[in-house]
Protein backbone atom coordinates (compact mmCIF):
# COMPACT_ATOMS: atom_id res chain seq x y z
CA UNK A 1 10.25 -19.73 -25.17
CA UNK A 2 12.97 -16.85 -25.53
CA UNK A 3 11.97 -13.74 -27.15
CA UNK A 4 15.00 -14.65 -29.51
CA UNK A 5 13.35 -17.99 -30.21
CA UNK A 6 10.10 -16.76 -31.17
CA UNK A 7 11.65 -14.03 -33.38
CA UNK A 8 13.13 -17.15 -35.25
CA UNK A 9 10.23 -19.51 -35.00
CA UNK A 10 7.42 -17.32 -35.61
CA UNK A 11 8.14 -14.37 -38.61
CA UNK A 12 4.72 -13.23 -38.98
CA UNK A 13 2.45 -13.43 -35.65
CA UNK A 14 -1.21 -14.75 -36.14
CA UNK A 15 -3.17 -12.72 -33.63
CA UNK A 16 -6.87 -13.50 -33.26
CA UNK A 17 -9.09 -11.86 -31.02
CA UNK A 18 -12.62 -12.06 -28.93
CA UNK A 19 -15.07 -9.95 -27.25
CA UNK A 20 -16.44 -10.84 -23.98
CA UNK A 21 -19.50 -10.29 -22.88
CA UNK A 22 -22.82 -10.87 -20.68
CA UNK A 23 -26.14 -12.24 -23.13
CA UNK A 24 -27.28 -8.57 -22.39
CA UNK A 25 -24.75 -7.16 -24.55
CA UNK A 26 -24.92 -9.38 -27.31
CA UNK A 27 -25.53 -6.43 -29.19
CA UNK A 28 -22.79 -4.24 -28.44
CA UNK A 29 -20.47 -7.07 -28.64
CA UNK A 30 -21.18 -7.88 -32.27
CA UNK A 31 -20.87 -4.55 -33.64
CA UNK A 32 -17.50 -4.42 -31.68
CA UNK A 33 -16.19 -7.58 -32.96
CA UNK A 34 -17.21 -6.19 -36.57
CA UNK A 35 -14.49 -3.78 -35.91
CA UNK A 36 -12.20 -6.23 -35.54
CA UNK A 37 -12.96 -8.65 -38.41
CA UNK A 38 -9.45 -8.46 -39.93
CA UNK A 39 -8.47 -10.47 -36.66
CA UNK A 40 -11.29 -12.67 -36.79
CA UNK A 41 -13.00 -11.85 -33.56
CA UNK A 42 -15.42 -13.61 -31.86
CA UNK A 43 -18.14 -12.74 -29.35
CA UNK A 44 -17.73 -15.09 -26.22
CA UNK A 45 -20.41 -15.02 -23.90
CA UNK A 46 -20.73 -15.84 -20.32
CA UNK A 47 -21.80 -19.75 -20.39
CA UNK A 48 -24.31 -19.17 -17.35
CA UNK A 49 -25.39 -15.51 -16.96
CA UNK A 50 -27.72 -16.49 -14.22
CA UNK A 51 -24.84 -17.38 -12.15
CA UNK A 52 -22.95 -15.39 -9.19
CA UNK A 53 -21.94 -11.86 -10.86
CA UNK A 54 -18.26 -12.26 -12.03
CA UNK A 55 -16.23 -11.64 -15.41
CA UNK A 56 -14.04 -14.60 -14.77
CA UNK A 57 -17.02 -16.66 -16.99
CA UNK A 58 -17.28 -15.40 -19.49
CA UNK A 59 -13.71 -14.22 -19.66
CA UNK A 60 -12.19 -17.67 -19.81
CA UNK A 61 -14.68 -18.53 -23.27
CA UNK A 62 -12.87 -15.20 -24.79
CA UNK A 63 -9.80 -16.64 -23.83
CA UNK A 64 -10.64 -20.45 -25.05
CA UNK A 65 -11.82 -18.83 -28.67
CA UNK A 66 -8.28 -18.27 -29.46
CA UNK A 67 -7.68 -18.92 -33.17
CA UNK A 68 -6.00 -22.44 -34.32
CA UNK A 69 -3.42 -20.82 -36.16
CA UNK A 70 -3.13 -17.75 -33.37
CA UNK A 71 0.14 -16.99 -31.81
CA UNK A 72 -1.24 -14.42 -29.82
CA UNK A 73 -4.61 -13.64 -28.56
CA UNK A 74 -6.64 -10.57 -27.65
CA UNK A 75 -9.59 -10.44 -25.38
CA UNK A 76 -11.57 -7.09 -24.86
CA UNK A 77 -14.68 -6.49 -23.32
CA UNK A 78 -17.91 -5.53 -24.82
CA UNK A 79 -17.74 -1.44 -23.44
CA UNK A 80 -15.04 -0.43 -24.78
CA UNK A 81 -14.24 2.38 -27.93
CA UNK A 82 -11.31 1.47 -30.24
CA UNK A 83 -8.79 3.97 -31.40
CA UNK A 84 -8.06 5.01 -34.80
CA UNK A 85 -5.90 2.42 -36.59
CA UNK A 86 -6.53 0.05 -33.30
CA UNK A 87 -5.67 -3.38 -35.27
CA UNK A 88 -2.70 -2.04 -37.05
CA UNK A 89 -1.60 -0.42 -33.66
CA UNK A 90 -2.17 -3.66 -32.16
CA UNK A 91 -0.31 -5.63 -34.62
CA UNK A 92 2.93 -3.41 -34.36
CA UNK A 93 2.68 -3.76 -31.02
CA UNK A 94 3.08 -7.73 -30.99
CA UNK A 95 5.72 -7.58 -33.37
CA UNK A 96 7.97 -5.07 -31.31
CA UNK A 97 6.74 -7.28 -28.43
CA UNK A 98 6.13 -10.78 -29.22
CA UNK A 99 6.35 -12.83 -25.92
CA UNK A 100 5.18 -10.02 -23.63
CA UNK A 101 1.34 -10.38 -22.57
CA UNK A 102 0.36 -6.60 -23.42
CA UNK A 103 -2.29 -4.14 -21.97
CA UNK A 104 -3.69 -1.72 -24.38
CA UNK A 105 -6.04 0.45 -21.28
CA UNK A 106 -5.57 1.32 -17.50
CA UNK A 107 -8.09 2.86 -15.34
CA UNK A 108 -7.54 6.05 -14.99
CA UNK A 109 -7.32 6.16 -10.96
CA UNK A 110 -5.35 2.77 -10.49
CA UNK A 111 -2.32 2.21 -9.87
CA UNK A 112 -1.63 0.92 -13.19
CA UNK A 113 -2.98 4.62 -14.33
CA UNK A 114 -0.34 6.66 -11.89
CA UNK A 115 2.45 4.08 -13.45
CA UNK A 116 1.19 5.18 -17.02
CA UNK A 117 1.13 8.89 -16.32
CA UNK A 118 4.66 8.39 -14.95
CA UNK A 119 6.16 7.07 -18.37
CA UNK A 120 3.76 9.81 -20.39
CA UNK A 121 5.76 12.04 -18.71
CA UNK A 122 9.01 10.53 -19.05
CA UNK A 123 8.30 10.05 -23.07
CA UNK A 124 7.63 5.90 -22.87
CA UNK A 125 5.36 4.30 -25.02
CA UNK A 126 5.15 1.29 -22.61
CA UNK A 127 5.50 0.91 -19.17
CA UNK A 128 5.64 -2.39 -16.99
CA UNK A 129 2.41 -3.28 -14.80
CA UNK A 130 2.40 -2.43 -11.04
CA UNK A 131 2.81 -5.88 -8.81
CA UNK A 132 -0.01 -6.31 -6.51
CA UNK A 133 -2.71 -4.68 -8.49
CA UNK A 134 -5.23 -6.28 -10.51
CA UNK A 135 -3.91 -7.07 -14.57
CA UNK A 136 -6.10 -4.23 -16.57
CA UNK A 137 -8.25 -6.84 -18.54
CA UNK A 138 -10.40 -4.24 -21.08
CA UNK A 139 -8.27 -4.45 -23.81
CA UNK A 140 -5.53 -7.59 -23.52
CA UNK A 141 -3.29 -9.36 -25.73
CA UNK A 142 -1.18 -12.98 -24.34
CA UNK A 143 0.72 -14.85 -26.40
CA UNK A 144 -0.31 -18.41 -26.68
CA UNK A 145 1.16 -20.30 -24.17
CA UNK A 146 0.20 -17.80 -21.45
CA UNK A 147 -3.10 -18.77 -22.75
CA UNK A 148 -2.72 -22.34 -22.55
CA UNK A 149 -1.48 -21.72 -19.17
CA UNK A 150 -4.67 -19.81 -18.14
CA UNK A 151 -7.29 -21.98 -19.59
CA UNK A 152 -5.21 -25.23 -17.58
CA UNK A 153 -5.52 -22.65 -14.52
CA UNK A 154 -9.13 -22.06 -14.80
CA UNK A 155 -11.76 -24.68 -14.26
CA UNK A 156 -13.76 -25.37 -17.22
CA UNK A 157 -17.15 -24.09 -15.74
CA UNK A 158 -15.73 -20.73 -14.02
CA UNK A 159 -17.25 -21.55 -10.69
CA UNK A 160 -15.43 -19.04 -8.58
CA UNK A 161 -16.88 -15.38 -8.53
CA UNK A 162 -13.33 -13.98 -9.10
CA UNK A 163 -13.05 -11.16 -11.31
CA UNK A 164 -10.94 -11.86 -13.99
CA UNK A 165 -8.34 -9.01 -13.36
CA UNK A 166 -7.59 -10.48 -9.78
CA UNK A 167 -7.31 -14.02 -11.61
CA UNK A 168 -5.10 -12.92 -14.64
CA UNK A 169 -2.45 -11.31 -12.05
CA UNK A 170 -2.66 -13.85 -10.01
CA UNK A 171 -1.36 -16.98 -12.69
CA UNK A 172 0.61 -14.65 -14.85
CA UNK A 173 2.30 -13.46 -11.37
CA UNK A 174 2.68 -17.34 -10.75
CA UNK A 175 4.95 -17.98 -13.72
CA UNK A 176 6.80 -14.73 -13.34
CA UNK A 177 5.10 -12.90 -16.66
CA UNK A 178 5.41 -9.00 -16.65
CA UNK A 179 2.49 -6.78 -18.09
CA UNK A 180 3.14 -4.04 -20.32
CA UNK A 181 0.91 -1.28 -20.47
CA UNK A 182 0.84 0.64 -24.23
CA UNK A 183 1.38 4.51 -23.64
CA UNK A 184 -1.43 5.64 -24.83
CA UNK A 185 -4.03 3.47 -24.48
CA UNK A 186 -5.81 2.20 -27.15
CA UNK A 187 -9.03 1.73 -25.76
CA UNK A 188 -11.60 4.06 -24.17
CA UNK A 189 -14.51 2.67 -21.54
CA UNK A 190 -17.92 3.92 -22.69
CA UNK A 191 -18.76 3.80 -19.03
CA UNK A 192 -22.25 1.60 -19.18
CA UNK A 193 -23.83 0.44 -15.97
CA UNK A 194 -21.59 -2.63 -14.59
CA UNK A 195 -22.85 -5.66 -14.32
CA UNK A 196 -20.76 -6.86 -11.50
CA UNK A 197 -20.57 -3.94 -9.49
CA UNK A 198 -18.38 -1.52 -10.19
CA UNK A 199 -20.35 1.64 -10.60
CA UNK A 200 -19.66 2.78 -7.02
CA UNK A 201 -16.46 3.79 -8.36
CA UNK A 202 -17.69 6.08 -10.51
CA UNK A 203 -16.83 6.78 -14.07
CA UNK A 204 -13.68 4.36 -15.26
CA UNK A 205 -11.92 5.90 -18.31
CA UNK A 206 -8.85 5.65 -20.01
CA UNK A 207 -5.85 7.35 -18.31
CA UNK A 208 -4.85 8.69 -21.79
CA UNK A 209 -6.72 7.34 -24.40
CA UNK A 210 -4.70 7.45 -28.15
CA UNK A 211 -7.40 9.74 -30.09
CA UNK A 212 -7.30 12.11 -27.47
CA UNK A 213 -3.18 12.65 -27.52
CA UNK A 214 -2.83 11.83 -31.27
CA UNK A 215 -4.80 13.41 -34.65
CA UNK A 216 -4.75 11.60 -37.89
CA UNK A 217 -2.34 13.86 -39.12
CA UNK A 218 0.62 12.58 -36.56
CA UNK A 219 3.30 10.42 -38.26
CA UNK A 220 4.81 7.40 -36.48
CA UNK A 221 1.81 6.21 -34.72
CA UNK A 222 3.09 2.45 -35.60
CA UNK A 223 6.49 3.20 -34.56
CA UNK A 224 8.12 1.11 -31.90
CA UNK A 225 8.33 3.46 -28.59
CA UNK A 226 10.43 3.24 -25.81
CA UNK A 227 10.04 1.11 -22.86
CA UNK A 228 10.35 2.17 -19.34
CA UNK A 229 12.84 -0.10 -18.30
CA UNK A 230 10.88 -0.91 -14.20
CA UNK A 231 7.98 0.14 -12.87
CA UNK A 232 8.10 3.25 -11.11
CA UNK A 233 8.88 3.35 -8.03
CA UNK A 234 7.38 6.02 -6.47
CA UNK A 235 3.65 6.89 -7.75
CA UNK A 236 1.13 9.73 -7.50
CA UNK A 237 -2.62 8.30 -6.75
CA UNK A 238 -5.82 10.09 -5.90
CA UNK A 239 -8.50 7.59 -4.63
CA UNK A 240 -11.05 9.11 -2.57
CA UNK A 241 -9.93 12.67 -3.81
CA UNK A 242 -6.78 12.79 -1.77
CA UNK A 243 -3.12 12.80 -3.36
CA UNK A 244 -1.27 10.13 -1.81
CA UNK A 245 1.90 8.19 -2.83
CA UNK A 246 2.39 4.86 -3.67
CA UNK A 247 5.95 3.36 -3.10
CA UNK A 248 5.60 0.26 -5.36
CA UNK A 249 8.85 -1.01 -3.95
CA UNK A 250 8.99 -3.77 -7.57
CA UNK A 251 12.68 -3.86 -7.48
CA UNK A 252 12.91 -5.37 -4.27
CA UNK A 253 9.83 -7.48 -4.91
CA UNK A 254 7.99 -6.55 -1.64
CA UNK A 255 4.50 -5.38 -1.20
CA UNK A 256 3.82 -2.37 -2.00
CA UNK A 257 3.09 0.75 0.62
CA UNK A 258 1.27 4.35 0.92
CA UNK A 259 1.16 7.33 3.04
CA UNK A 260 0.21 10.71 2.87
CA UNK A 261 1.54 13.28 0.30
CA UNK A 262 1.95 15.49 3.32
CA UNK A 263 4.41 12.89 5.19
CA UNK A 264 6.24 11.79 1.80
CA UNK A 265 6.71 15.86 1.73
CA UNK A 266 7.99 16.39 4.96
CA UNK A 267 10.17 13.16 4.91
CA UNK A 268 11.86 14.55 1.78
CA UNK A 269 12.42 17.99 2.50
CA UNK A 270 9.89 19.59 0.16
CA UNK A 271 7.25 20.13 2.39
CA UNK A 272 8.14 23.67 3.30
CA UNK A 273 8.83 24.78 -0.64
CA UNK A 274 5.79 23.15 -1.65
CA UNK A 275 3.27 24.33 1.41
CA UNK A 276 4.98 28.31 -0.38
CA UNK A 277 3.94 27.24 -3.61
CA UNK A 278 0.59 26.61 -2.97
CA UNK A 279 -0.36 29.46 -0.89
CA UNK A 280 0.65 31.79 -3.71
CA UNK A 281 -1.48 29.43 -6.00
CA UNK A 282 -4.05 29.26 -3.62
CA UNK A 283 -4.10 33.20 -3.81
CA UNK A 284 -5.31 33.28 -7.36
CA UNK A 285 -8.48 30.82 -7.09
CA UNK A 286 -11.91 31.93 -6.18
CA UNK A 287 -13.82 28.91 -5.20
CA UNK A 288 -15.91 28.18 -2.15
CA UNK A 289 -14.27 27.48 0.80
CA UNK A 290 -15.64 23.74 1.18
CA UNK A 291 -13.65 22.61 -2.04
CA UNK A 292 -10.72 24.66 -1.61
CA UNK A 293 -9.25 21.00 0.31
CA UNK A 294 -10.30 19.55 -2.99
CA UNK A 295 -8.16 22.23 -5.17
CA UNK A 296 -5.09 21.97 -2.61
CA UNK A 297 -5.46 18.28 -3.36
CA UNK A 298 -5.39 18.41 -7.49
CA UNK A 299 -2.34 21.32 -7.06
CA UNK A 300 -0.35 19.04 -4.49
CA UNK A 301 -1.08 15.81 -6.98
CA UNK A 302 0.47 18.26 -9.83
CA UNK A 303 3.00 19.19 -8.09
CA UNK A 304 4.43 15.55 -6.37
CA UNK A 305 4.48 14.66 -10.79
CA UNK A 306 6.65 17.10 -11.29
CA UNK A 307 9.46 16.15 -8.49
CA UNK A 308 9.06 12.48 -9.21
CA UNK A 309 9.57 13.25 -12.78
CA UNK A 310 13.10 12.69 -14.48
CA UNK A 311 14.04 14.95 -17.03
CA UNK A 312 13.26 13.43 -20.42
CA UNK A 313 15.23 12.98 -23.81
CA UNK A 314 11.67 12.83 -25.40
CA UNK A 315 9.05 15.12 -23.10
CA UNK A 316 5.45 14.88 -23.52
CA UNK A 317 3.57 17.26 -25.75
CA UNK A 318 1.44 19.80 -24.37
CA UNK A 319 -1.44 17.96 -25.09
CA UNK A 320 -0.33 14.83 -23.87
CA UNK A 321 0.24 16.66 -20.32
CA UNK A 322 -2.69 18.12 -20.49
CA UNK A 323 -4.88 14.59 -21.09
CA UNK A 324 -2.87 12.64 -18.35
CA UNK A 325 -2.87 15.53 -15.96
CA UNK A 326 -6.83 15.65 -16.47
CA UNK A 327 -7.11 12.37 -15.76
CA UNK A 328 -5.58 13.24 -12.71
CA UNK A 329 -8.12 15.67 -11.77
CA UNK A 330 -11.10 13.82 -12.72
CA UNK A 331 -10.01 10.15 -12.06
CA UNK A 332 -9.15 11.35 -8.25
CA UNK A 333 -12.44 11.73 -7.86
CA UNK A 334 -14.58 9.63 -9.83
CA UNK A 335 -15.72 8.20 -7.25
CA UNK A 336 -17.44 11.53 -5.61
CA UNK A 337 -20.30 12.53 -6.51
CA UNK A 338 -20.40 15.66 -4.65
CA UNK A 339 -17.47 17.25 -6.47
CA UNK A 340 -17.44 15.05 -9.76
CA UNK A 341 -20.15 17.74 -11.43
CA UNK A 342 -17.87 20.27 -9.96
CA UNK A 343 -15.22 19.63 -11.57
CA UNK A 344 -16.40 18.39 -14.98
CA UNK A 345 -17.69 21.78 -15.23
CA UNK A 346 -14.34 23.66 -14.53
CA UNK A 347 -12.12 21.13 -16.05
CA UNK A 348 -10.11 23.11 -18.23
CA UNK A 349 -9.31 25.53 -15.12
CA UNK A 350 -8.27 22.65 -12.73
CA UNK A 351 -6.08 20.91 -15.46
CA UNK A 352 -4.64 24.37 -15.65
CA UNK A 353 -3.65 24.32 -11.49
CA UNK A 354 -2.44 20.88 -12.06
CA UNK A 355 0.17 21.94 -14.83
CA UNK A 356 1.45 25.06 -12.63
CA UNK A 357 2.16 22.64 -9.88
CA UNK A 358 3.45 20.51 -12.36
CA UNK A 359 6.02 23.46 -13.71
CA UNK A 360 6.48 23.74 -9.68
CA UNK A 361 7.44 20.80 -8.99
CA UNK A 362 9.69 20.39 -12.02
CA UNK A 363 11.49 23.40 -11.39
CA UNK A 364 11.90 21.98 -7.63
CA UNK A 365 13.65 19.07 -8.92
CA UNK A 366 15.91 20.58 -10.85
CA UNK A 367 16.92 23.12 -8.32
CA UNK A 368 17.16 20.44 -4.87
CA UNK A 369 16.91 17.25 -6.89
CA UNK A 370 15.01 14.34 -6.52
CA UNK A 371 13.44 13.24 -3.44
CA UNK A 372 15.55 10.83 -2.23
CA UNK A 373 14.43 7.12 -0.67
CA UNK A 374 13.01 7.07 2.54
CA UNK A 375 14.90 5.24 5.16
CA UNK A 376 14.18 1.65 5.87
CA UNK A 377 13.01 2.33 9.41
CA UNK A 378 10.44 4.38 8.50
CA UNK A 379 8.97 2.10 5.44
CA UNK A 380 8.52 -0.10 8.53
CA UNK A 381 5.74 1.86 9.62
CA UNK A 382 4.06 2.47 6.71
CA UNK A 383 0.47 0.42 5.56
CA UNK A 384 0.66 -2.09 2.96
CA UNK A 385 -0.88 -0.58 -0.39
CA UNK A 386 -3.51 -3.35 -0.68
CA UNK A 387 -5.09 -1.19 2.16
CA UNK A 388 -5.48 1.88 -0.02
CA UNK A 389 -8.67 1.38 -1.05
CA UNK A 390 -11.13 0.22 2.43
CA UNK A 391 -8.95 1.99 4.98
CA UNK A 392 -7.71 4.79 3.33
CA UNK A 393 -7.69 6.65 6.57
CA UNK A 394 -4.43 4.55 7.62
CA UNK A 395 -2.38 7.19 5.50
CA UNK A 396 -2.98 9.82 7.83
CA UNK A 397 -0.95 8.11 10.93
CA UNK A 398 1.78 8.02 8.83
């Protein structure tokens, strides 16, 4: 069905919405779906807990709990804070969008994250999911018959130990359905222990969660926002505390690839402005030598944002470049213990490097351009992104 035909069909969409979670959670779960009792939530929970750890479970009974009457259903799991005004955000949302399976969070060091801070900065209020990265699953809304299509997908009993995020991308990918991802998010993760193993990431939050950009007071939160018409194509990401860049490569429908901020730099022809940029930033921090790397890391990650970002008819506020660029800094390295403390403590003075290389880079642009595309011979020898995460090493031969 056409967007067109479901505009004429359906005049008022029916969206009814669940809560998945493990027995443990019961708790939390129910006093979630309170919240959302003028959609009619239900708690789903996983049908055999004792079973190998996996979210796929007990996410296909969220997704089977979808209302009779429901044209559209949302499914969000049990650690999760709403925003202000979440269900009538939600339900303006479906309306501006009503056969477009929607994402209302993104972690705030995926890929998905770097593709939302991209269209924060650019002014969008939505921007399409990465290919080849899990579908963000926290907070999700699909319209009926991509739920028919999962629950015909998924066997009954959930006997694979997928995770649900690999599984979603994997059948909506199938049938060629594209994610959006709201800008800002509308969820935030409290951050409890996982249950299927995920805390060796580190703390997942919200790349820019809605209460954090927005204050009661702001008009037009229900508004219908631009969309950013492809995913980006070039992205800033900082696992492992390094700034490297992502070259999606969606348009052309290939996987996507990675290297180095220092050989995207040099290949470019900023590598020489931006090494004199930072040692005049450099010159004004005190820190101890051993995370000094770490700084030069946030400042370069501040400053690549600012060259790969188009001037916009409708530029983010202050305080939205502020949250996404300290998501930046702290996402990058969530997963590091050592300098995690560090940096929580001196947030507001590492945000504040990130938006001078930000200004640096911006001012860059405009003077020399955008960096242009790298030449097909030399994507040839760059790593496929999936590698990004267990050999992140492979950037540096690049």
């Amino acid at each position: 069905m056409t967007t067109e035909q479901l505009r004429g069909s359906v005049r008022t969409p029916v969206v009814s919405a669940a809560v998945m979670a493990h027995p443990s959670r019961l708790a939390e779960a129910e006093t979630l779906a309170a919240l959302l009792a003028p959609l009619r939530a239900r708690v789903a929970l996983d049908p055999r807990p004792d079973g190998p750890p996996t979210t796929l479970r007990a996410a296909r009974a969220a997704w089977a709990a979808i209302g009779d009457d429901a044209t559209h259903h949302l499914v969000l799991q049990d650690d999760v804070v709403l925003c202000r005004d979440f269900t009538a955000r939600v339900e303006a949302a479906v309306r501006e969008h009503p056969d477009t399976p929607l994402a209302f969070y993104a972690n705030w060091n995926s890929w998905n994250g770097a593709a939302t801070r991209a269209a924060a900065l650019q002014g969008a209020s939505w921007v399409p999911a990465v290919p080849g990265e899990w579908v963000p699953t926290l907070a999700l809304l699909l319209p009926r018959r991509d739920v028919t299509a999962l629950l015909d997908a998924v066997p009954g009993d959930g006997a694979e130990p997928e995770p649900d995020d690999v599984v979603l991308a994997r059948e909506l990918g199938a049938r060629g359905r594209q994610v959006l991802i709201s800008v800002p998010h509308l969820v935030e993760h409290v951050g409890r222990p996982s249950i299927v193993g995920n805390d060796g990431y580190g703390p997942r939050h919200s790349t820019c969660f809605a209460d954090d950009v927005h204050t009661p007071e702001d008009e037009d939160l229900h508004a219908p926002g631009a969309t950013l018409p492809a995913t980006p194509e070039t992205l800033v990401h900082r696992p492992h505390g390094h700034s490297r860049v992502v070259l999606t490569r969606a348009a052309a429908g290939l996987p996507p690839l990675f290297l180095s901020r220092e050989a995207f730099l040099r290949e470019t022809g900023f590598a020489e402005l931006g090494r004199a940029h930072w040692e005049e930033a450099r010159g004004g921090l005190s820190v101890p030598e051993d995370v000094l790397r770490l700084c030069e890391e946030i400042w370069y990650g501040g400053y690549l944002l600012g060259l790969l970002t188009p001037p916009a008819t409708r530029p983010p506020s202050p305080r939205m470049l502020r949250v996404v660029l300290r998501s930046l800094v702290l996402g990058g390295s969530a997963g590091d213990p050592r300098h995690r403390l560090w940096l929580a403590q001196r947030v507001t003075r590492m945000v504040a490097l990130a938006e001078h290389a930000f200004t640096a880079g911006t001012e860059g642009r405009a003077v020399y351009g955008a960096p242009g595309p790298l030449p097909e011979e030399r994507l040839a020898g760059l790593p496929e992104g999936r590698h990004i995460w267990s050999r992140p090493e492979l950037a540096e031969a690049t």
